[in-house]
PDB file of N, CA and C in Angstrom:
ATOM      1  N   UNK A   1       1.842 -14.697  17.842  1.00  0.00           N
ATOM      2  CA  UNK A   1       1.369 -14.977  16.508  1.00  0.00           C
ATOM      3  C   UNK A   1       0.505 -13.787  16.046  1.00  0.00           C
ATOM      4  N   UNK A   2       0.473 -13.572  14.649  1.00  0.00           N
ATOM      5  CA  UNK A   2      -0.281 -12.122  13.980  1.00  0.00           C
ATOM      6  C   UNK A   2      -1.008 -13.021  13.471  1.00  0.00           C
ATOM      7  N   UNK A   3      -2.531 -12.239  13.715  1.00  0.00           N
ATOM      8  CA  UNK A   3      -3.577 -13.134  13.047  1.00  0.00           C
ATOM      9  C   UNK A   3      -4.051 -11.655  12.364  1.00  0.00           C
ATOM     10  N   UNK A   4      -4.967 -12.398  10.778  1.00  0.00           N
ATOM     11  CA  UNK A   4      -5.549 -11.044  10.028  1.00  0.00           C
ATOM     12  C   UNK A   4      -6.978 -11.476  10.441  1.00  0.00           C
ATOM     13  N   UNK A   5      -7.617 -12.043  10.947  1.00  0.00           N
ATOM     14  CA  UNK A   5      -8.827 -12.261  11.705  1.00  0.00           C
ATOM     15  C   UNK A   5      -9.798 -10.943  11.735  1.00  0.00           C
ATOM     16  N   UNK A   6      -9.521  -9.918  12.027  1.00  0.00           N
ATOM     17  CA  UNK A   6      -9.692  -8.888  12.462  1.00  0.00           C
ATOM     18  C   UNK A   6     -10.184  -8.237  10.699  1.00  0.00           C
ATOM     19  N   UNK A   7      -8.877  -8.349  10.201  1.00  0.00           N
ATOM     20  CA  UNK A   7      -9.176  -7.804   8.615  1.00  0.00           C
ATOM     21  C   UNK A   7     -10.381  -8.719   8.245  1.00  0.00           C
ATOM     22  N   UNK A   8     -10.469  -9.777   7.982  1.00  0.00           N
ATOM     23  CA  UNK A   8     -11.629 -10.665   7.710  1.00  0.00           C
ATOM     24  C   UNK A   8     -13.380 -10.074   8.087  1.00  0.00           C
ATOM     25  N   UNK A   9     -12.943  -9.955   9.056  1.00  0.00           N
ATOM     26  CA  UNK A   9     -14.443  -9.395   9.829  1.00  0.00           C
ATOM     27  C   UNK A   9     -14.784  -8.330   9.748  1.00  0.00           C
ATOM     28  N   UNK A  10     -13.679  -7.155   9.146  1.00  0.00           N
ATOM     29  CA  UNK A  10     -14.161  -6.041   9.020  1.00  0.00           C
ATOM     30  C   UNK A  10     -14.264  -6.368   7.415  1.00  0.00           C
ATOM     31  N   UNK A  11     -13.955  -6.880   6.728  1.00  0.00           N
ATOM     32  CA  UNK A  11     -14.317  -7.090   5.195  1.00  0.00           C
ATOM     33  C   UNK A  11     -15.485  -7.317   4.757  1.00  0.00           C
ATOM     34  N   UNK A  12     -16.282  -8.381   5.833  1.00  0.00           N
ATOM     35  CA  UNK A  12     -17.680  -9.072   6.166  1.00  0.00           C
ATOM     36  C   UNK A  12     -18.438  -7.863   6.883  1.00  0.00           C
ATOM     37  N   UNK A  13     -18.031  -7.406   7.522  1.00  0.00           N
ATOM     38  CA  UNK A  13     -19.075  -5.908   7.962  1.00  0.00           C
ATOM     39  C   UNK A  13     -19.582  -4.955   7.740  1.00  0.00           C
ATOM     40  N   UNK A  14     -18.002  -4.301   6.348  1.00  0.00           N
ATOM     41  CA  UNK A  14     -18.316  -3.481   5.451  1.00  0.00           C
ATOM     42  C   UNK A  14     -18.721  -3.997   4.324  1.00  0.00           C
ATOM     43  N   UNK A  15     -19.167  -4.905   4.029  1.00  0.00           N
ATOM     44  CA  UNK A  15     -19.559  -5.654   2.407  1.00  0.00           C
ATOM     45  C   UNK A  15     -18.290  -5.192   1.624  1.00  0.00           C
ATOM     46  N   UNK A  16     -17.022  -5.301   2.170  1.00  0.00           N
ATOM     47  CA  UNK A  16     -16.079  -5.376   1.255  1.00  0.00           C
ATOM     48  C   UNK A  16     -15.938  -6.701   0.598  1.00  0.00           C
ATOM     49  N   UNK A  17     -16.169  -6.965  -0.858  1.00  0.00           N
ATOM     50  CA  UNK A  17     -15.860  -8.307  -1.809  1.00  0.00           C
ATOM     51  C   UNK A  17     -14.568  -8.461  -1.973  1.00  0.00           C
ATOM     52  N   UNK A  18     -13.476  -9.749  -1.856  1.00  0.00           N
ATOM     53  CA  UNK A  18     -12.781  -9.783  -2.349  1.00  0.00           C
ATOM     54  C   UNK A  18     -12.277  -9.071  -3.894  1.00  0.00           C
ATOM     55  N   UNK A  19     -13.340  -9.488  -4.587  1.00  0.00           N
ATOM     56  CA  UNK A  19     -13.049  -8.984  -6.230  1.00  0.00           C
ATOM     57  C   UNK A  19     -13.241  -7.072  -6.083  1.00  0.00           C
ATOM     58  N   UNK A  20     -13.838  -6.539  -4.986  1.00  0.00           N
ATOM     59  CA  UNK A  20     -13.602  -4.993  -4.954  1.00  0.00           C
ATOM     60  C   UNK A  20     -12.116  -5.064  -4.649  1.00  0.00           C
ATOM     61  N   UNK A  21     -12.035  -5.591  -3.502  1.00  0.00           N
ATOM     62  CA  UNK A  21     -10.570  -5.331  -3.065  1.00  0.00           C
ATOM     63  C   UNK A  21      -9.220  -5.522  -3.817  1.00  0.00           C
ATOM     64  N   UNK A  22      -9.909  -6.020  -4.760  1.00  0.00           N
ATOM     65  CA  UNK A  22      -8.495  -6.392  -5.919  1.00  0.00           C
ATOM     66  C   UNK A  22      -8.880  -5.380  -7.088  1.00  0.00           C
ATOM     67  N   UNK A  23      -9.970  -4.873  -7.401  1.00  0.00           N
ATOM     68  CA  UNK A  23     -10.237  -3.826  -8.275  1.00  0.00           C
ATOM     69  C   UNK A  23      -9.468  -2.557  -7.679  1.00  0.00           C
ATOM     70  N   UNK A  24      -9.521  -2.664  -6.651  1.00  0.00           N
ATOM     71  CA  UNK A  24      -8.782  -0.942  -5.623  1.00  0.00           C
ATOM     72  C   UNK A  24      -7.373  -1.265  -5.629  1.00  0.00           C
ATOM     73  N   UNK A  25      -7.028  -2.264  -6.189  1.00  0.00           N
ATOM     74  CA  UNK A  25      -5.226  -2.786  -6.685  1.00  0.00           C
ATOM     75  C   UNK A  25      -4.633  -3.197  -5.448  1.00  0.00           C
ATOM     76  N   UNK A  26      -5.366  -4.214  -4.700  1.00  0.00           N
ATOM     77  CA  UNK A  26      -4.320  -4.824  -3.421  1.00  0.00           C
ATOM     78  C   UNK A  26      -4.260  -6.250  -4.318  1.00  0.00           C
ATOM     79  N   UNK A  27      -3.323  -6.634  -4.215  1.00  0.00           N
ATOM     80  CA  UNK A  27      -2.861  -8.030  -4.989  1.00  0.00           C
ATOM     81  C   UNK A  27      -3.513  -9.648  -4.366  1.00  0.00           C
ATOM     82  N   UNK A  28      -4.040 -10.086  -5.236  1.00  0.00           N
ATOM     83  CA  UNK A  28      -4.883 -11.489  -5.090  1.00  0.00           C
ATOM     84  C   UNK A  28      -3.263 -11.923  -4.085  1.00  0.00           C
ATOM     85  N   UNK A  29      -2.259 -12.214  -4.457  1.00  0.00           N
ATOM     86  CA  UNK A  29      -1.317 -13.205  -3.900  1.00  0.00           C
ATOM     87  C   UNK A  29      -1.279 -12.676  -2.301  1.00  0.00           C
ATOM     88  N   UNK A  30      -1.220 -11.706  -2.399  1.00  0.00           N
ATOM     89  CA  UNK A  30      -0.647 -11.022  -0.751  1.00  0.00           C
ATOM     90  C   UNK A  30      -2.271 -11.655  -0.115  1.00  0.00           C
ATOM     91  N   UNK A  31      -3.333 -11.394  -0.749  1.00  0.00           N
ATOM     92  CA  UNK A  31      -4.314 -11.699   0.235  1.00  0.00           C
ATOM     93  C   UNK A  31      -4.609 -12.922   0.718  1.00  0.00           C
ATOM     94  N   UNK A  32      -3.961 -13.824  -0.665  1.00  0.00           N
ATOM     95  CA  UNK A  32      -4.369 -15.591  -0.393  1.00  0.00           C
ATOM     96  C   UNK A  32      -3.037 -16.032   0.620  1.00  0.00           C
ATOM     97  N   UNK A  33      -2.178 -14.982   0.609  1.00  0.00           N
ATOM     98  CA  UNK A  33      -1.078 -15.227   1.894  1.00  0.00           C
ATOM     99  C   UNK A  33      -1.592 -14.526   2.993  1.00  0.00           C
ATOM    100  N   UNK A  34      -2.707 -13.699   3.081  1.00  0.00           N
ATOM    101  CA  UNK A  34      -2.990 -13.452   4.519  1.00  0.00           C
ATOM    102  C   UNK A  34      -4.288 -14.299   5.120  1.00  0.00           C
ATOM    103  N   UNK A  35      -4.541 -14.922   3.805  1.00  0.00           N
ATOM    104  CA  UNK A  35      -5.677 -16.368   4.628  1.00  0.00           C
ATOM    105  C   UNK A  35      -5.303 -17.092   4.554  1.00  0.00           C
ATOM    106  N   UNK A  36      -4.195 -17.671   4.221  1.00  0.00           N
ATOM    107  CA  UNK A  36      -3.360 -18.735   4.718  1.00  0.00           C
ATOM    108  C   UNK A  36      -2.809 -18.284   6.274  1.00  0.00           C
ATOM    109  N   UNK A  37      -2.487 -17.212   6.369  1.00  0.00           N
ATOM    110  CA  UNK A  37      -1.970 -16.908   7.808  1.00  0.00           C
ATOM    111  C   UNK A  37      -0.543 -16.797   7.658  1.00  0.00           C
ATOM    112  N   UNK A  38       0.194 -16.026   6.267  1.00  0.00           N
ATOM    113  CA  UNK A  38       1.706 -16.197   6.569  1.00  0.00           C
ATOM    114  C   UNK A  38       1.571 -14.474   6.893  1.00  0.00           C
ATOM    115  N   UNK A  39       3.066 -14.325   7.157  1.00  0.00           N
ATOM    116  CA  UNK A  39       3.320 -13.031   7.446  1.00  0.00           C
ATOM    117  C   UNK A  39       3.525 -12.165   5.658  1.00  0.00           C
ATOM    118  N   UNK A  40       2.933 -10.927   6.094  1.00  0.00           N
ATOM    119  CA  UNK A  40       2.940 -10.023   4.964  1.00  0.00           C
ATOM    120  C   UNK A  40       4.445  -8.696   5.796  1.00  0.00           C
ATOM    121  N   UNK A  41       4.512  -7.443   4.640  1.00  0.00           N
ATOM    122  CA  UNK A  41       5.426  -6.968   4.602  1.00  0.00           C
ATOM    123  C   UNK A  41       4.345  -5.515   5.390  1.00  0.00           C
ATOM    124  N   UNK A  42       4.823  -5.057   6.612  1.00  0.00           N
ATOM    125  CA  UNK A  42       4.098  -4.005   7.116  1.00  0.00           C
ATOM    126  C   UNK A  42       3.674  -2.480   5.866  1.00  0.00           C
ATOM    127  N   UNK A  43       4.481  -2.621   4.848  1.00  0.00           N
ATOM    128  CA  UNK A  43       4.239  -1.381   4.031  1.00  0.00           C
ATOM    129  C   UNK A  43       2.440  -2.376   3.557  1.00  0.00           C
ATOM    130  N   UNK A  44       2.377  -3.800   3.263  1.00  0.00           N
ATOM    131  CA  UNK A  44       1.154  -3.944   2.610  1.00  0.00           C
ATOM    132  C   UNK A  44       0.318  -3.687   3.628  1.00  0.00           C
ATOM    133  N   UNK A  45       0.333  -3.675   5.042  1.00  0.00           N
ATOM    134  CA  UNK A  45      -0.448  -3.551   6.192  1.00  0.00           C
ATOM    135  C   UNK A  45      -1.158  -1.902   5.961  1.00  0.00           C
ATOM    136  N   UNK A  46       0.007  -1.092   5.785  1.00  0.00           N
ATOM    137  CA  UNK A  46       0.077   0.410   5.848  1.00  0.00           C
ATOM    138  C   UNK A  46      -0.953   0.365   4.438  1.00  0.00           C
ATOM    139  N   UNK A  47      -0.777   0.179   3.220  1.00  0.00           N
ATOM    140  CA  UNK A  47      -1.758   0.064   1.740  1.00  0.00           C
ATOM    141  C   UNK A  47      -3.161  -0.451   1.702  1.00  0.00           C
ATOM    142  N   UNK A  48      -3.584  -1.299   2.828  1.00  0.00           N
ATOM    143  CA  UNK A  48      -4.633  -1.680   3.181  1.00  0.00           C
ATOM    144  C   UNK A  48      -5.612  -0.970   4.193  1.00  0.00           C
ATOM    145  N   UNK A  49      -4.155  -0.222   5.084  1.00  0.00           N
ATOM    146  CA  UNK A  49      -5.239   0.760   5.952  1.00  0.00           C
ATOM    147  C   UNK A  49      -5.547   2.211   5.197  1.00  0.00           C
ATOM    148  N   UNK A  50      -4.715   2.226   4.088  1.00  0.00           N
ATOM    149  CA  UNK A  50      -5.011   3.451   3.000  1.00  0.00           C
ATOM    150  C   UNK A  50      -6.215   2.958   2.289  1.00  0.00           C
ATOM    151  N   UNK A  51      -6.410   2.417   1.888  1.00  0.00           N
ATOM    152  CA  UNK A  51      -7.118   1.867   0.716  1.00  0.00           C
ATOM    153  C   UNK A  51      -8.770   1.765   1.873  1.00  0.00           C
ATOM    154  N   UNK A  52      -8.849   0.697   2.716  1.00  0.00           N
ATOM    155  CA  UNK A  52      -9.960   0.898   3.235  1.00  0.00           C
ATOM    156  C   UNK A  52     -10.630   1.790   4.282  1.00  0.00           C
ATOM    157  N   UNK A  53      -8.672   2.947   4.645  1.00  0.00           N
ATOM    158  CA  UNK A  53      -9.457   4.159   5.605  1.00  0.00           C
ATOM    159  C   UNK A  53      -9.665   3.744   7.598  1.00  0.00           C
ATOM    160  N   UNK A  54      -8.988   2.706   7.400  1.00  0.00           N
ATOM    161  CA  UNK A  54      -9.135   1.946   8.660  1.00  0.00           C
ATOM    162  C   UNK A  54      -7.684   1.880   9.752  1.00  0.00           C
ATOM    163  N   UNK A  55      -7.231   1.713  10.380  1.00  0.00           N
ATOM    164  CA  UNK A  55      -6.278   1.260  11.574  1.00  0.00           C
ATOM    165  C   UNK A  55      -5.841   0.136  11.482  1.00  0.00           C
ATOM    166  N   UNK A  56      -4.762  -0.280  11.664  1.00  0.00           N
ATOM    167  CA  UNK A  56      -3.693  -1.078  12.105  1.00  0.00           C
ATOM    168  C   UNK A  56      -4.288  -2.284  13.046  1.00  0.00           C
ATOM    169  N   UNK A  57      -5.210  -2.002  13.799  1.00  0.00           N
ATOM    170  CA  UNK A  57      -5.937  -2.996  14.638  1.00  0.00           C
ATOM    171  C   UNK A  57      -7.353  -3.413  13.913  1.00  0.00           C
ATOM    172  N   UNK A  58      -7.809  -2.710  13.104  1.00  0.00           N
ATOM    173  CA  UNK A  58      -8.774  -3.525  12.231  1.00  0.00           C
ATOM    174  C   UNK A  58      -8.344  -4.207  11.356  1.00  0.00           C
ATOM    175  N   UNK A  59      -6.997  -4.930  11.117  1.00  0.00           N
ATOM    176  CA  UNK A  59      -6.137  -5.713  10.096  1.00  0.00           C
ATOM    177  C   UNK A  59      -5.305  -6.468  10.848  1.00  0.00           C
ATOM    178  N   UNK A  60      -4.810  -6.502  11.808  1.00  0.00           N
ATOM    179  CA  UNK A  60      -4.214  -7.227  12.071  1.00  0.00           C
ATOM    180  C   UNK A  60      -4.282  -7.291  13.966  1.00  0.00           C
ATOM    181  N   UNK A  61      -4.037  -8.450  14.482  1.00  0.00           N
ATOM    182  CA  UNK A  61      -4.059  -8.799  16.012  1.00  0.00           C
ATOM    183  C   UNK A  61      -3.100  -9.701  16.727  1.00  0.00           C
ATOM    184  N   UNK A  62      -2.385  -9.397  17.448  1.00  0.00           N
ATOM    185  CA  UNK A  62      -1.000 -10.224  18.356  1.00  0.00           C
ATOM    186  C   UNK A  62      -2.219 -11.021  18.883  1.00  0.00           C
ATOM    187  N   UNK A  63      -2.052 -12.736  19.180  1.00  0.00           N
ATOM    188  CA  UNK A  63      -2.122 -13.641  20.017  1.00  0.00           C
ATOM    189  C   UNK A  63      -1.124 -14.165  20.435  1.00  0.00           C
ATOM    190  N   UNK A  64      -1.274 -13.819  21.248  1.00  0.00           N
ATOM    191  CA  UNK A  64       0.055 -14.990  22.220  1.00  0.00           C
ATOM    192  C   UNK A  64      -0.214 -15.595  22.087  1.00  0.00           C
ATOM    193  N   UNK A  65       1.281 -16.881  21.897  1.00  0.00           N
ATOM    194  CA  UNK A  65       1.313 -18.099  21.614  1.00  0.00           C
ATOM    195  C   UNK A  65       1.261 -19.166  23.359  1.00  0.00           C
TER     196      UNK A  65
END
């Protein structure tokens, strides 16, 4: 299972606001689908680690099921 757990906590660490993060043009829908926990499209994974400058493992984490 891909959890965005990881994105969450670094959002809360850096005082990133939701409403910044949608001002920097990442889309309200994709995000209320990554706190719901569905799967997103790896290019939005790749736009998020552009946008906040961060890695692939500060956004997202494999748990085994």
């Amino acid at each position: 299972m891909i959890s965005y757990e990881p994105f969450f906590k670094m959002m809360k660490n850096k005082g990133i606001t939701t409403y910044a993060l949608f001002k920097m043009g990442f889309s309200a829908t994709t995000y209320y689908r990554m706190k719901e926990g569905k799967s997103v499209k790896t290019d939005t994974i790749a736009s998020l680690c552009k946008l906040l400058d961060c890695s692939v493992g500060e956004i997202i984490e494999y748990i085994p099921e």
